[in-house]
Protein backbone atom coordinates (compact mmCIF):
# COMPACT_ATOMS: atom_id res chain seq x y z
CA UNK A 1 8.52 -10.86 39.25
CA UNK A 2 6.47 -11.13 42.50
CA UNK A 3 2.49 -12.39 41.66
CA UNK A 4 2.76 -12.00 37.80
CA UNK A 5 4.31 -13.63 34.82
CA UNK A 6 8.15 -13.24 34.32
CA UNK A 7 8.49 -11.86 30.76
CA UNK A 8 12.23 -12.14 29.09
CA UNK A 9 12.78 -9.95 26.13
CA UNK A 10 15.01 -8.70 22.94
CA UNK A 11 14.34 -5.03 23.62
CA UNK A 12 17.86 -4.27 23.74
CA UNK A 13 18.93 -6.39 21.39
CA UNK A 14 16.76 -5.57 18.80
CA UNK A 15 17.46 -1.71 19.11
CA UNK A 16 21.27 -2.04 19.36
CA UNK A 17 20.85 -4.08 16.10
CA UNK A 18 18.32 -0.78 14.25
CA UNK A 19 20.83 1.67 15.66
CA UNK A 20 18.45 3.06 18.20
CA UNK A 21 19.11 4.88 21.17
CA UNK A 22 16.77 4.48 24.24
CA UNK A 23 15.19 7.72 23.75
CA UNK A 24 14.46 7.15 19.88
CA UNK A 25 12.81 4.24 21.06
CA UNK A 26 10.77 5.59 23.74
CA UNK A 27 9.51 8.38 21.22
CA UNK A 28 8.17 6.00 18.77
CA UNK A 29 6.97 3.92 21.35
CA UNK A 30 4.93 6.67 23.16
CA UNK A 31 6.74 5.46 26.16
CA UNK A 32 9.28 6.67 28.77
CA UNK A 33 13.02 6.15 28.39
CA UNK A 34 13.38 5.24 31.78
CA UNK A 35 10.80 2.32 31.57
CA UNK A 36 12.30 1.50 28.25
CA UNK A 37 15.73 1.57 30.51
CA UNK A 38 13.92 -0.81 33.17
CA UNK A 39 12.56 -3.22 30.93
CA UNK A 40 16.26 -4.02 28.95
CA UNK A 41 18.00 -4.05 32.59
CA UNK A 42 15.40 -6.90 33.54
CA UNK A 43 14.35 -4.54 36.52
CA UNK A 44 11.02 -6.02 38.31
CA UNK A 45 8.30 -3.66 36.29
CA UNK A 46 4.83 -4.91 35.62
CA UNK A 47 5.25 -4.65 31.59
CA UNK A 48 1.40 -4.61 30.10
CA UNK A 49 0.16 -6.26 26.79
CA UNK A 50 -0.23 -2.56 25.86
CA UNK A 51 3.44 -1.56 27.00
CA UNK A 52 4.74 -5.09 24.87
CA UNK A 53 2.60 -4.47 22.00
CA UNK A 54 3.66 -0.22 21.57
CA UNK A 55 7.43 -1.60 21.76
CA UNK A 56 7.25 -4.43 19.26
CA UNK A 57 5.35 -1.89 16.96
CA UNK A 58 7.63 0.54 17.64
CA UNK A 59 10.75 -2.43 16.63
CA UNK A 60 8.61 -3.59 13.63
CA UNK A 61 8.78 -6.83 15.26
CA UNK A 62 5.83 -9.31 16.11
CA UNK A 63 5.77 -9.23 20.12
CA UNK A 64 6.82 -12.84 20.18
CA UNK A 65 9.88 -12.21 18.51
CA UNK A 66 11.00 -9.67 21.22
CA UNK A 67 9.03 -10.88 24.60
CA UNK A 68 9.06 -14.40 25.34
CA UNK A 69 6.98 -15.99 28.78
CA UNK A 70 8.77 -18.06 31.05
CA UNK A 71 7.67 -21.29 30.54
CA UNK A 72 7.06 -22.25 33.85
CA UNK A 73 3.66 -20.28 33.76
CA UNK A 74 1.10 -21.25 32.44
CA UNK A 75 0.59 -18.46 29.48
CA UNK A 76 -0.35 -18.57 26.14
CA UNK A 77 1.58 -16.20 23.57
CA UNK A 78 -0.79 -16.37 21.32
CA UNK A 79 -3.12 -13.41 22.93
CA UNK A 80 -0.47 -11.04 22.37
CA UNK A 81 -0.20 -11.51 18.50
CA UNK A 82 -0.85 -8.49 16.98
CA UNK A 83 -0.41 -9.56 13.41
């Protein structure tokens, strides 16, 4: 990801494994399937706190458990808790 922090994540996963489809997700989420599309192909899009925080809610997951920061930035996790 050019001038930002490379974010990994579960999305996929985690929806796959709740029998989800994209657009179920996206609904709950309040966001678009194509971003939600983006964001599980590992596409270069600037995800937000906002944007990580409305799809963990959305997975009943803490965002930790489905984003995690590449280590080799300096980044701390803990500002995304949302518990």
């Amino acid at each position: 990801m050019k001038g930002g922090v490379r974010v990994d994540n579960k999305v996929k996963e985690i929806r796959i494994e709740m029998k989800l489809s994209q657009e179920e997700l996206a609904n709950k989420s309040g966001l678009s399937r194509y971003l939600i599309s983006k964001i599980e192909n590992g596409d270069d899009v600037n995800i937000t706190k906002n944007t990580m925080i409305s799809i963990s809610n959305a997975l009943n997951k803490k965002v930790t458990d489905v984003f995690c920061l590449d280590v080799n930035y300096s980044f701390t996790l803990y500002q995304f808790n949302t518990e």
